[in-house]
C-alpha atoms as a PDB file:
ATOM      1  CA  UNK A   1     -44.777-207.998   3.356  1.00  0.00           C
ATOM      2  CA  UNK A   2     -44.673-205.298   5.755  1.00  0.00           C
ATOM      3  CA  UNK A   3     -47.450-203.075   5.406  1.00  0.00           C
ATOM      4  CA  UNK A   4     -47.468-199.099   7.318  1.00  0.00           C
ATOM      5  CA  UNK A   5     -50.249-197.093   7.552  1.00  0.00           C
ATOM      6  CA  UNK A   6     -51.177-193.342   8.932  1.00  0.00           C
ATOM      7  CA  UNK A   7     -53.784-191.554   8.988  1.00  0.00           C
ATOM      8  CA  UNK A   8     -53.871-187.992   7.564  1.00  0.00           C
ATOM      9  CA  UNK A   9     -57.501-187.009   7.522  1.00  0.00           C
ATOM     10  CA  UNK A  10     -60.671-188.134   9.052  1.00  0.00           C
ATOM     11  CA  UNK A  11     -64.121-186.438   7.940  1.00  0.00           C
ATOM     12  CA  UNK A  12     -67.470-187.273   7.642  1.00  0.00           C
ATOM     13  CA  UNK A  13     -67.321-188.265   3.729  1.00  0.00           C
ATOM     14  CA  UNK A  14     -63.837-189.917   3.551  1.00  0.00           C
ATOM     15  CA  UNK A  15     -60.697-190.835   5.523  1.00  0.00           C
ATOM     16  CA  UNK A  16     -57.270-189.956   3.995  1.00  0.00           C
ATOM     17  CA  UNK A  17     -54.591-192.721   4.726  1.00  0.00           C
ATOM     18  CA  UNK A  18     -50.808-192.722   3.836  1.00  0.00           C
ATOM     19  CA  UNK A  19     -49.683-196.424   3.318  1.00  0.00           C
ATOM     20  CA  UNK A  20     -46.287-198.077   2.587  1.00  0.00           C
ATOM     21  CA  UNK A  21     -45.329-201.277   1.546  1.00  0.00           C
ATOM     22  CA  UNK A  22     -42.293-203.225   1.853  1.00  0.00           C
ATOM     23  CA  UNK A  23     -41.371-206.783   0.991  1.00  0.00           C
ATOM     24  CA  UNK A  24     -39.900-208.924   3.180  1.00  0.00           C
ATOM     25  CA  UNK A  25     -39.569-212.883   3.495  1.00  0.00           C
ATOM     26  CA  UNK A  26     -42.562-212.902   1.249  1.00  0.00           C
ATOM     27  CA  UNK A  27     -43.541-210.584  -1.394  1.00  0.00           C
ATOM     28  CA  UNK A  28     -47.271-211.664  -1.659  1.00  0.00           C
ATOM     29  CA  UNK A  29     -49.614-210.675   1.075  1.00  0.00           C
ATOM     30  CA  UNK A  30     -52.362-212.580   2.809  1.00  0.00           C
ATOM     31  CA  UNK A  31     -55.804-212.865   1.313  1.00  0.00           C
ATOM     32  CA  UNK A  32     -57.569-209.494   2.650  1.00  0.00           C
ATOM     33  CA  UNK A  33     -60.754-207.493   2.785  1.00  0.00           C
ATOM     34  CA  UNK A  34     -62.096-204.039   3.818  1.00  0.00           C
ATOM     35  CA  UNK A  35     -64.758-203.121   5.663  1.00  0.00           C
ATOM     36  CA  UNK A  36     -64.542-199.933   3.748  1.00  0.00           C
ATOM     37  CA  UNK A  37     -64.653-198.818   0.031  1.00  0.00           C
ATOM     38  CA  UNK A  38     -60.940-197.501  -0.957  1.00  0.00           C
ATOM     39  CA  UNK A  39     -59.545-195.754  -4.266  1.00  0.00           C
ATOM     40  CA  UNK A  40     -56.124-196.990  -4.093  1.00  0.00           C
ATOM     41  CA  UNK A  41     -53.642-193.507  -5.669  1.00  0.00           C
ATOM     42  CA  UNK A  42     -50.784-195.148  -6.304  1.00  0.00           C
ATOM     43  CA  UNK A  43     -47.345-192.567  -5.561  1.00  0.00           C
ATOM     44  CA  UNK A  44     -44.276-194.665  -5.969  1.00  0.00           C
ATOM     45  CA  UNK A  45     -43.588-198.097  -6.453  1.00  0.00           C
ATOM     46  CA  UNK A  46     -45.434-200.641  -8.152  1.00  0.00           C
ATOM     47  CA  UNK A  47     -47.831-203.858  -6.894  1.00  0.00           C
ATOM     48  CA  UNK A  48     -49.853-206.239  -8.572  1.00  0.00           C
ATOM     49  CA  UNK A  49     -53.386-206.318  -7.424  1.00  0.00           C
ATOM     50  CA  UNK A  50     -55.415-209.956  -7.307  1.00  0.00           C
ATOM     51  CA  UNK A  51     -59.264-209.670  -7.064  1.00  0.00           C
ATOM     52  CA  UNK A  52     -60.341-212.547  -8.572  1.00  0.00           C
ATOM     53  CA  UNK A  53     -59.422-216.112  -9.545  1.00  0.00           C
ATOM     54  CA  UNK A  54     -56.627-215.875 -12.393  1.00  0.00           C
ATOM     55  CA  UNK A  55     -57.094-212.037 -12.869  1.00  0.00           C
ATOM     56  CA  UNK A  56     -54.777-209.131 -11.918  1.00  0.00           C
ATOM     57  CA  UNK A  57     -53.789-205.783 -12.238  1.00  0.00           C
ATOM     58  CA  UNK A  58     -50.298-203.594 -12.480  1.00  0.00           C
ATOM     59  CA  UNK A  59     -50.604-200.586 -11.009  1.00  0.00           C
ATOM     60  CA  UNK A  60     -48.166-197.833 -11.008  1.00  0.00           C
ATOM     61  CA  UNK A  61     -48.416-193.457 -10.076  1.00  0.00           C
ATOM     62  CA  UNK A  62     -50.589-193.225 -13.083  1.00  0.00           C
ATOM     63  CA  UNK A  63     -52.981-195.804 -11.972  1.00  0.00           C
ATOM     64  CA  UNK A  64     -56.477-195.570  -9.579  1.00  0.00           C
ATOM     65  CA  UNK A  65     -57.292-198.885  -7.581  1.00  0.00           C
ATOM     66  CA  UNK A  66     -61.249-199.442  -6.539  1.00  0.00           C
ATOM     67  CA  UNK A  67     -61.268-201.718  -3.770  1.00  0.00           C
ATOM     68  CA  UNK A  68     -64.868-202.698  -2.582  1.00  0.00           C
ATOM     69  CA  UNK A  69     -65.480-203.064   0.554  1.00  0.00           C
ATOM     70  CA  UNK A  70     -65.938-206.791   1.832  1.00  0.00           C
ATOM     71  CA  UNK A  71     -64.173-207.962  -1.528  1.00  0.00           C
ATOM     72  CA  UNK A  72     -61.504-210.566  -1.058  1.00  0.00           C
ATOM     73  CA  UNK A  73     -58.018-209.282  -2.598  1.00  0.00           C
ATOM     74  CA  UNK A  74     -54.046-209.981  -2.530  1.00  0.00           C
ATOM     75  CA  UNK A  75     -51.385-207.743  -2.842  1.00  0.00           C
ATOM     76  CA  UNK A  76     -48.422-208.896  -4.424  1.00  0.00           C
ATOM     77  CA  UNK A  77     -44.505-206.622  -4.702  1.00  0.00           C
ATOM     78  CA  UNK A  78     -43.358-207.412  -7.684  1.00  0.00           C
ATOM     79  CA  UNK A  79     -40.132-205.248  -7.130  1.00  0.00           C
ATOM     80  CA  UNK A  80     -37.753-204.786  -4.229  1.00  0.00           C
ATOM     81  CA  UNK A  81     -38.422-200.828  -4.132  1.00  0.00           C
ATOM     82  CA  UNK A  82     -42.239-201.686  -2.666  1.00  0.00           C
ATOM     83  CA  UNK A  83     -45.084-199.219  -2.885  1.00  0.00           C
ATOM     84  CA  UNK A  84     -46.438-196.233  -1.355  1.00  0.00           C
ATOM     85  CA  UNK A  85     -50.179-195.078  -1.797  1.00  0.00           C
ATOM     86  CA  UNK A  86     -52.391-192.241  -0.878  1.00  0.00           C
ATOM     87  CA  UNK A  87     -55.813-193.838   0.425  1.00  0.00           C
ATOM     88  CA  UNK A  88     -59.198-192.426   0.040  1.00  0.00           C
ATOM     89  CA  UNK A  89     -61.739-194.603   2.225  1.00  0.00           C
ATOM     90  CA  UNK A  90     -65.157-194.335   1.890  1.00  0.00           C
ATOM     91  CA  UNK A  91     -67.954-196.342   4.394  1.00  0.00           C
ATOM     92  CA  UNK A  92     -71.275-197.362   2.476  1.00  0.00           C
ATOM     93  CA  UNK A  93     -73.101-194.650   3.725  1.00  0.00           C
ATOM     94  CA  UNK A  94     -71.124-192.148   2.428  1.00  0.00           C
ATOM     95  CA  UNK A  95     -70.509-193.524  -0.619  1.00  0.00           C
ATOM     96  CA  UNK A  96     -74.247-194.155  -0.960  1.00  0.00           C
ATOM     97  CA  UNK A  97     -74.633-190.178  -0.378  1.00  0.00           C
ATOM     98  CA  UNK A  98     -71.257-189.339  -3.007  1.00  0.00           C
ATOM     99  CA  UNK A  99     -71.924-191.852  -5.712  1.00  0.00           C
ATOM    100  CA  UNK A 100     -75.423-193.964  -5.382  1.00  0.00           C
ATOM    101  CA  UNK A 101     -75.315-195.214  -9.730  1.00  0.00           C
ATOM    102  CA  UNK A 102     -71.400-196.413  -8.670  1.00  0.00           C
ATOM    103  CA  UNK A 103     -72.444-198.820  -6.290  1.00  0.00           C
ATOM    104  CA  UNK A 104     -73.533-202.592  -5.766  1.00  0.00           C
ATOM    105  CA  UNK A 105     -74.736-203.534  -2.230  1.00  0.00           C
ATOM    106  CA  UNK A 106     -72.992-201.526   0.126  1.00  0.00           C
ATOM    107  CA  UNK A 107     -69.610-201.490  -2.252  1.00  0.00           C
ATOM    108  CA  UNK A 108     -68.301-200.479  -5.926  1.00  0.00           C
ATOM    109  CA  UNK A 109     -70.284-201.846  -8.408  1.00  0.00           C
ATOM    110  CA  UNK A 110     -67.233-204.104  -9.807  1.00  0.00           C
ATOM    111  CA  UNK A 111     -69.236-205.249 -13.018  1.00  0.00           C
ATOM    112  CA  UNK A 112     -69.407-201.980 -14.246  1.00  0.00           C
ATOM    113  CA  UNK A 113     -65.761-200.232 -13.033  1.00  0.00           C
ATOM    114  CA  UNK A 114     -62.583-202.217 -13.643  1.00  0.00           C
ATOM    115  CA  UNK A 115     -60.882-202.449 -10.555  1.00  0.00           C
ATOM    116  CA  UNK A 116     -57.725-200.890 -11.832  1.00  0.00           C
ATOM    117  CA  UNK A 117     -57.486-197.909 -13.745  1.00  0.00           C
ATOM    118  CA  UNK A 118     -55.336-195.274 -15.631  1.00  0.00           C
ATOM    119  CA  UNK A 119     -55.462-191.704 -15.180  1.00  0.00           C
ATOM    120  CA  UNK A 120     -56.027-188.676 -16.943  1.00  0.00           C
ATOM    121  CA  UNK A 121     -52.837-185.944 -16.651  1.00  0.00           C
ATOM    122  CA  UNK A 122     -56.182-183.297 -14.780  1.00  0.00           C
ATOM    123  CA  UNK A 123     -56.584-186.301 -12.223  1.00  0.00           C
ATOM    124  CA  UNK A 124     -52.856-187.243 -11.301  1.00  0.00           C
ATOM    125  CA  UNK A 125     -52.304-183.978 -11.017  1.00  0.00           C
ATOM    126  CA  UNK A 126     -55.230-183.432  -8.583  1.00  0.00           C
ATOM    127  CA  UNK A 127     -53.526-186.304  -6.580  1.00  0.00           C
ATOM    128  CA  UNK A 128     -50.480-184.999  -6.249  1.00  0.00           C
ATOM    129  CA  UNK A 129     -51.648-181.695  -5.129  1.00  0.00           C
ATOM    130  CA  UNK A 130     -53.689-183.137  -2.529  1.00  0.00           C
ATOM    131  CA  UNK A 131     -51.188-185.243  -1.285  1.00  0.00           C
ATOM    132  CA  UNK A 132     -48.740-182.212  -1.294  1.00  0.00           C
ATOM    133  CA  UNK A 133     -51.886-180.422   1.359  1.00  0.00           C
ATOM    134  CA  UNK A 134     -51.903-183.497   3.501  1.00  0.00           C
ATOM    135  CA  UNK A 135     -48.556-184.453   3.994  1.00  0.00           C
ATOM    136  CA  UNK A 136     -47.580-180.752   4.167  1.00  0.00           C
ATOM    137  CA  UNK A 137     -50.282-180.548   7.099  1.00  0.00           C
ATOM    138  CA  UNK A 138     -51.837-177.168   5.735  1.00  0.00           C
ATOM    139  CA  UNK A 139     -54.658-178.037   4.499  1.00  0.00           C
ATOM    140  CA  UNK A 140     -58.615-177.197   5.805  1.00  0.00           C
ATOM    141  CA  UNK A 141     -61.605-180.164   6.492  1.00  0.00           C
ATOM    142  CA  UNK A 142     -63.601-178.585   3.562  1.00  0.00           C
ATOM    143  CA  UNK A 143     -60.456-178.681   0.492  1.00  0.00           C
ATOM    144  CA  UNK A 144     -59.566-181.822   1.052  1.00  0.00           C
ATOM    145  CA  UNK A 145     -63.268-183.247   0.929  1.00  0.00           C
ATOM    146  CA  UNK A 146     -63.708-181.557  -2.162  1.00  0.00           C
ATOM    147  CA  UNK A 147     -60.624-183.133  -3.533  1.00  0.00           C
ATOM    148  CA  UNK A 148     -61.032-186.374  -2.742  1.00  0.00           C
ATOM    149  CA  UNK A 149     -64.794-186.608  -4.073  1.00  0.00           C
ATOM    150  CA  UNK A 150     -63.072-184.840  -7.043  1.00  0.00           C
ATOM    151  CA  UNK A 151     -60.780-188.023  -7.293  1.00  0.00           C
ATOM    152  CA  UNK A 152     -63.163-190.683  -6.779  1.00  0.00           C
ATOM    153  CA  UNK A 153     -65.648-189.318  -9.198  1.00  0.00           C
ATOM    154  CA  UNK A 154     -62.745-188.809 -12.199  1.00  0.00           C
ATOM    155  CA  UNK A 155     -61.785-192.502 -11.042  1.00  0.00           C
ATOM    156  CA  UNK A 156     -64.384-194.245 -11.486  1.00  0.00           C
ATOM    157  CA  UNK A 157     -64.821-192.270 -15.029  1.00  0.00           C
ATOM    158  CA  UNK A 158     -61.871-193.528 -16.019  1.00  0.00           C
ATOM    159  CA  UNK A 159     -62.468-197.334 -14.604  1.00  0.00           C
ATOM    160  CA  UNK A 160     -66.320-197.356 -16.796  1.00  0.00           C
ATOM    161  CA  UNK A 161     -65.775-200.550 -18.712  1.00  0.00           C
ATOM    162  CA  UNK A 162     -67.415-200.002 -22.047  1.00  0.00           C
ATOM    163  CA  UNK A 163     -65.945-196.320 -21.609  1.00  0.00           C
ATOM    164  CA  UNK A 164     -69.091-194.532 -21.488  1.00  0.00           C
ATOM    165  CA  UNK A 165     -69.658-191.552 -19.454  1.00  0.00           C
ATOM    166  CA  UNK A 166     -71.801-192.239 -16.078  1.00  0.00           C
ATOM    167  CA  UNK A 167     -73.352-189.504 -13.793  1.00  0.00           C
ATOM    168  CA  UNK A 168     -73.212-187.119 -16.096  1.00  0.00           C
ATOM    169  CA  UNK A 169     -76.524-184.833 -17.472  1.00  0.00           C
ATOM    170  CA  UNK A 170     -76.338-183.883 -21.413  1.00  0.00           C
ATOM    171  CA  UNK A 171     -76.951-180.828 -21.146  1.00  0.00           C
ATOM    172  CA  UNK A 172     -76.227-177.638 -18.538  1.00  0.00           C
ATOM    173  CA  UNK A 173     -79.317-176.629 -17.030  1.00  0.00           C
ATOM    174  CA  UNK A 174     -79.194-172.636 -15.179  1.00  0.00           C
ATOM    175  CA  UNK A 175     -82.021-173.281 -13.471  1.00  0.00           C
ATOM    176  CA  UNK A 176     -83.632-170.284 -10.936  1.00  0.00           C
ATOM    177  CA  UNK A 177     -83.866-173.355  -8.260  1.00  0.00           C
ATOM    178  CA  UNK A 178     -80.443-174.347  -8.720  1.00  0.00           C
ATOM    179  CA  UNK A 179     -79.204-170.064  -8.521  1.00  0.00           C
ATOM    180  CA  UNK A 180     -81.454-170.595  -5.012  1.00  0.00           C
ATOM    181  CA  UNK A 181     -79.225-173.903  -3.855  1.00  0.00           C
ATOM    182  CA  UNK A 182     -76.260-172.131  -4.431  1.00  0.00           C
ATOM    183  CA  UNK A 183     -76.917-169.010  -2.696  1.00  0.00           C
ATOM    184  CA  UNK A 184     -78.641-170.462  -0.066  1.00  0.00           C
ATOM    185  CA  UNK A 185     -74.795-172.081   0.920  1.00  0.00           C
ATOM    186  CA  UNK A 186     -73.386-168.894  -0.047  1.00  0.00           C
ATOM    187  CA  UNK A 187     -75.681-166.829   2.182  1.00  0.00           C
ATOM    188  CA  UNK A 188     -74.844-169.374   5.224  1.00  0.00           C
ATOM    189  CA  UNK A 189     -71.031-168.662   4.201  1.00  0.00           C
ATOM    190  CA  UNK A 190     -71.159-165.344   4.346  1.00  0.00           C
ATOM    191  CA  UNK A 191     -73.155-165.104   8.024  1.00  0.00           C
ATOM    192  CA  UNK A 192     -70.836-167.831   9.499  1.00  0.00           C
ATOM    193  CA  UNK A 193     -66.865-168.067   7.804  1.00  0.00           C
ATOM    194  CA  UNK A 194     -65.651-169.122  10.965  1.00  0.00           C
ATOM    195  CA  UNK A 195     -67.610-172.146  11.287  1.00  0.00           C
ATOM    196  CA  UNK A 196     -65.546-175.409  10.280  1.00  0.00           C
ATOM    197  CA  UNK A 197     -67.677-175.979   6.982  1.00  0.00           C
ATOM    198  CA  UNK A 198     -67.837-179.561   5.476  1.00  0.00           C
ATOM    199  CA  UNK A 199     -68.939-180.442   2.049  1.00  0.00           C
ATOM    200  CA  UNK A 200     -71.707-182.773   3.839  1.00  0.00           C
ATOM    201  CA  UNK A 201     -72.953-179.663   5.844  1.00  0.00           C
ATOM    202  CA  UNK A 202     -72.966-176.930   2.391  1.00  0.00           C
ATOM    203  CA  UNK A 203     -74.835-179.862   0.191  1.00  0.00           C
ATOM    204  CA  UNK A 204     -77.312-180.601   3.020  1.00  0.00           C
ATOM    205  CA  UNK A 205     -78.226-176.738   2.799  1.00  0.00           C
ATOM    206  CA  UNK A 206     -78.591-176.797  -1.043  1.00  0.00           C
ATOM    207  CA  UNK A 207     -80.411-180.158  -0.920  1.00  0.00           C
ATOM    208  CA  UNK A 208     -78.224-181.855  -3.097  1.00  0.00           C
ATOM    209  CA  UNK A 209     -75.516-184.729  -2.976  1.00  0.00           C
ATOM    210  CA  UNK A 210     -71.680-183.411  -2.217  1.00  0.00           C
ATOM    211  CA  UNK A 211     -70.763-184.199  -5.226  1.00  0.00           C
ATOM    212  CA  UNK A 212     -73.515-182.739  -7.382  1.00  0.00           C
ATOM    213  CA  UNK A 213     -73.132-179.574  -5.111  1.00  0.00           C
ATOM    214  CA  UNK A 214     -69.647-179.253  -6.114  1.00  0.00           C
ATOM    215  CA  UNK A 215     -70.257-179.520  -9.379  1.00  0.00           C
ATOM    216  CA  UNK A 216     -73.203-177.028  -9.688  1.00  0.00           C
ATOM    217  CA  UNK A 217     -71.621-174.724  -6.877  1.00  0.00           C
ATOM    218  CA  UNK A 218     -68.450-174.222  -9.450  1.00  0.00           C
ATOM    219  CA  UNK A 219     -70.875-174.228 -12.108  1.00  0.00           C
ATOM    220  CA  UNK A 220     -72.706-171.237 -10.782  1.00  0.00           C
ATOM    221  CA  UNK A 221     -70.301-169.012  -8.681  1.00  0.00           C
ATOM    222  CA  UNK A 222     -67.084-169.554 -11.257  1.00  0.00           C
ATOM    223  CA  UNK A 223     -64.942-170.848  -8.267  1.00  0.00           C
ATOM    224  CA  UNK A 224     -64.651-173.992  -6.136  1.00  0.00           C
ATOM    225  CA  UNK A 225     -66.557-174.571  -2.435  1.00  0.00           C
ATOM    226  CA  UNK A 226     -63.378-174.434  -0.904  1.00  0.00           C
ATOM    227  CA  UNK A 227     -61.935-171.351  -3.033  1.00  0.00           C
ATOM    228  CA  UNK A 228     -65.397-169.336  -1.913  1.00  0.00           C
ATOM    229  CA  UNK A 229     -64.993-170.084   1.513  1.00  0.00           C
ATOM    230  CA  UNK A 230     -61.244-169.071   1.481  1.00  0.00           C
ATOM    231  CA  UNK A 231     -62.025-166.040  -0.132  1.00  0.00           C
ATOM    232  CA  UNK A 232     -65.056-165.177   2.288  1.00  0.00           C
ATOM    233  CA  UNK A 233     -62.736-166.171   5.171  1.00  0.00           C
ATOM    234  CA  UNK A 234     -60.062-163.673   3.668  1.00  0.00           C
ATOM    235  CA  UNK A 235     -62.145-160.722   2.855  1.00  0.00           C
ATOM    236  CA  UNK A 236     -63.667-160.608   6.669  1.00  0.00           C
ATOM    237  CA  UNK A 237     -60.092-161.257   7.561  1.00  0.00           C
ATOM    238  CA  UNK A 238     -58.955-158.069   5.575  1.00  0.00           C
ATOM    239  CA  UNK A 239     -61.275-155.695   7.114  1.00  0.00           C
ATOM    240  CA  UNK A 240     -59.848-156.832  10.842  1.00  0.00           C
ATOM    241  CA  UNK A 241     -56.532-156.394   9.505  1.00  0.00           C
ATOM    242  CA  UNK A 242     -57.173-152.583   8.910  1.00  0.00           C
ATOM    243  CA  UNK A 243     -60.133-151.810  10.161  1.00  0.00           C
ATOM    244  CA  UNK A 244     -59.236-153.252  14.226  1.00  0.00           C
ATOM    245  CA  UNK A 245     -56.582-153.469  16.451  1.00  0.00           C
ATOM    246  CA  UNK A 246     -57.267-157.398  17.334  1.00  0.00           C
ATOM    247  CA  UNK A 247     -54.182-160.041  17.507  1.00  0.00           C
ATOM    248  CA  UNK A 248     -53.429-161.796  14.483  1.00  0.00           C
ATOM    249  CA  UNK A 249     -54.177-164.820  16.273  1.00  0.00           C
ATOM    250  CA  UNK A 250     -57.370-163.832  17.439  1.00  0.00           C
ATOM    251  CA  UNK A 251     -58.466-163.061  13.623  1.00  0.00           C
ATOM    252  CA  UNK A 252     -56.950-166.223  12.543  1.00  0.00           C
ATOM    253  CA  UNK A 253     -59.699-168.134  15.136  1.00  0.00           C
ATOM    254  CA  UNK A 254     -62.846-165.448  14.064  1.00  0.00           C
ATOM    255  CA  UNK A 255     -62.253-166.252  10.488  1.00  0.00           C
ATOM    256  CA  UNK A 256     -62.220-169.584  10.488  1.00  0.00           C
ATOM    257  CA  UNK A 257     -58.342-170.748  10.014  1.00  0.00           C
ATOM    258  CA  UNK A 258     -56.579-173.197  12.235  1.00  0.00           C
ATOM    259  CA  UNK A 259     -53.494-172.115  13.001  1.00  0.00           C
ATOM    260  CA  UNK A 260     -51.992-168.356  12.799  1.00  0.00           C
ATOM    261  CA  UNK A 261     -49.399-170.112  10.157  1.00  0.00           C
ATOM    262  CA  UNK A 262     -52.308-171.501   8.129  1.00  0.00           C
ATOM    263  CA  UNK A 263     -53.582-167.621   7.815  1.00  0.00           C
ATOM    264  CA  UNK A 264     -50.613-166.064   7.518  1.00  0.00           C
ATOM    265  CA  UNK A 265     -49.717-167.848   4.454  1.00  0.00           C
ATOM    266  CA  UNK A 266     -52.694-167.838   2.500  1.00  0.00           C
ATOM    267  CA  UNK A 267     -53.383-163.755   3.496  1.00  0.00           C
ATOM    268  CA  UNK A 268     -49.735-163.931   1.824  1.00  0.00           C
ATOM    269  CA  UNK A 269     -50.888-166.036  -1.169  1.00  0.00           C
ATOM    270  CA  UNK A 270     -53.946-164.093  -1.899  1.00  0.00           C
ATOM    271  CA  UNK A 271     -53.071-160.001  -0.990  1.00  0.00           C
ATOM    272  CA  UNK A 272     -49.220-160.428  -1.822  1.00  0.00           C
ATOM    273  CA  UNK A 273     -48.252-159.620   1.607  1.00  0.00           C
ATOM    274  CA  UNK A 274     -48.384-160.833   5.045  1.00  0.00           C
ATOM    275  CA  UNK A 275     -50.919-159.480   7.867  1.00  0.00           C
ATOM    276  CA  UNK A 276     -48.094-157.859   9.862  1.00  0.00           C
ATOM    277  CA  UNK A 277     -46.412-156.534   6.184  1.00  0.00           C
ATOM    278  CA  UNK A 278     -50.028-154.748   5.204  1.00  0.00           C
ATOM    279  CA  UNK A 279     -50.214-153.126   8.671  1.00  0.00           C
ATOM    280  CA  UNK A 280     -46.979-151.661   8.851  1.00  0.00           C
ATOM    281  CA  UNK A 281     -48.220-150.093   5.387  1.00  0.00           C
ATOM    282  CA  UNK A 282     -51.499-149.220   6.236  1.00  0.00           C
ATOM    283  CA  UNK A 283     -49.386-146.895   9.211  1.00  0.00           C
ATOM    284  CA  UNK A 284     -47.912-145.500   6.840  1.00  0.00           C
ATOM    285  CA  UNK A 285     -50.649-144.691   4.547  1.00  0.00           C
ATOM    286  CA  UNK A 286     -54.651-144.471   4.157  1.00  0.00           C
ATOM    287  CA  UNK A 287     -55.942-147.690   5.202  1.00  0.00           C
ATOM    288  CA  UNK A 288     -58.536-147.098   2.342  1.00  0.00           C
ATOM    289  CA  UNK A 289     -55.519-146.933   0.012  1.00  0.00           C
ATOM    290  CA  UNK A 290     -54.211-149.681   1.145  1.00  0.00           C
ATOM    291  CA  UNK A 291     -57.246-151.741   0.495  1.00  0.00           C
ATOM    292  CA  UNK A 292     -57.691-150.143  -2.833  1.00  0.00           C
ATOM    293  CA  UNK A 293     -54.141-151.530  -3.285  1.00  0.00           C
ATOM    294  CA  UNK A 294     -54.250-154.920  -1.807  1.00  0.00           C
ATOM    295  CA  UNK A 295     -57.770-155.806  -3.241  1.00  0.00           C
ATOM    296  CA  UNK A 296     -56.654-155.001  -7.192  1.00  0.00           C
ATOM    297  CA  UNK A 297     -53.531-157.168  -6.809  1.00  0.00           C
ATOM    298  CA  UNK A 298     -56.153-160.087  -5.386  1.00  0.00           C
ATOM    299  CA  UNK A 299     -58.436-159.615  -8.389  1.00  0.00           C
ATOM    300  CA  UNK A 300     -55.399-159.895 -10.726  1.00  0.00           C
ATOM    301  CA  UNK A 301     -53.992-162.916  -9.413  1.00  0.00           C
ATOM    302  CA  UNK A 302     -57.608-164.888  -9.557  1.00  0.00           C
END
């Protein structure tokens, strides 16, 4: 079995890895293990996973795979077409800080979450979208965080063995402390857009885990970390547009996006127009019109 890998992300919560498999002479791999927690997103293909002694698991594109770390496992192609996977790896500590009631030692808690799972059509369609971001290349540190603790958390909901619910609080609490977590991130936001935000760095501010600040962050602002930042990084990027003479380039780098591409196509996505399109309009007219203009057909399309 021939076995590819490449990286496409490495943060501080989670590492993003593209792998391929092929079979060759033999179709079964070696007895492995990995120093790191993976969920295993399955995009083409289909292998047979072996974590235990007479036990197994098909897995297909509508399938999550929990690997825990230090766990002995075998792969096995069942088909000559292989398999190709989008990996999410976690190390301990991480996972300790994402997902503390999922774990068992340093790894998934495998008595409690099958190792092999399906997928709701919300999830698989969160993986493919992600995937499209990373292998795309346009994609910023702080969405695909977000995503991928997205993923592993509606993974392991779906792996629960007696199909219960875990991590979850009965009932919505709109708390004044929680309105002061959020807004304490926001307020940072707001000073700083440029700065190359993580989810680790937003929930430290709030005091919470990443994943509990992303849920109570879209709980309480309507919108996800990454959309608020966007937004915030657009809105200080509209102003320069209009309101300065400064290279595109240059506003691209004070606002926080990494390439002039990257910028250009989400000033596109979110004002209908490109930075060069709105200034060649703004010559022609008010620049307060323009922004009257530009900022109703945002509002409409969120």
């Amino acid at each position: 079995m021939q076995v590819v890998r490449r990286t496409l992300f490495d943060g501080e919560l989670l590492q993003a890895v593209h792998a391929r498999a092929r079979p060759s002479l033999q179709r079964q791999g070696d007895i492995d293990r990995q120093s790191v927690n993976v969920l295993v997103l399955p995009l083409a293909g289909v292998f047979a996973m072996h974590d235990g002694p007479r036990t197994h698991a098909i897995a297909t594109p509508n399938h999550a795979v929990i690997v825990a770390a230090n766990r002995p496992y075998r792969m096995t192609l069942p088909t000559e077409t292989g398999d190709e996977c989008l990996t999410l790896r976690f190390c301990a500590s991480a996972l300790a800080r994402l997902v503390p009631e999922a774990m068992c030692g340093d790894g998934f808690d495998l008595c409690t979450f099958e190792s092999c799972a399906p997928l709701t059509p919300g999830i698989l369609l969160a993986r493919s979208l992600l995937w499209r971001r990373l292998a795309g290349g346009e994609w910023d540190p702080l969405e695909v965080e977000e995503a991928g603790v997205g993923l592993l958390v509606g993974a392991l909901y779906a792996a629960h063995k007696d199909g219960r619910a875990w991590n979850r609080t009965t009932r919505r609490e709109r708390s004044a402390r929680r309105l002061r977590q959020v807004g304490r991130a926001m307020e940072q936001v707001l000073a700083h857009p440029d700065r190359k935000w993580t989810l680790d760095a937003l929930a430290t501010l709030a005091c919470l885990s990443p994943w509990h600040f992303a849920r109570v962050f879209r709980e309480e602002a309507g919108v996800s970390v990454y959309r608020y930042v966007l937004r915030t990084r657009l809105a200080k990027a509209l102003d320069a547009v209009l309101d300065t003479d400064s290279d595109l380039s240059t506003i691209a780098h004070e606002t926080g996006f990494a390439s002039h591409s990257h910028f250009t196509s989400r000033f596109r996505a979110q004002f209908g127009m490109t930075p060069v399109e709105l200034r060649r309009k703004a010559s022609r007219r008010a620049a307060a019109e323009v922004r009257k203009i530009v900022t109703a057909r945002a509002s409409a399309a969120a």
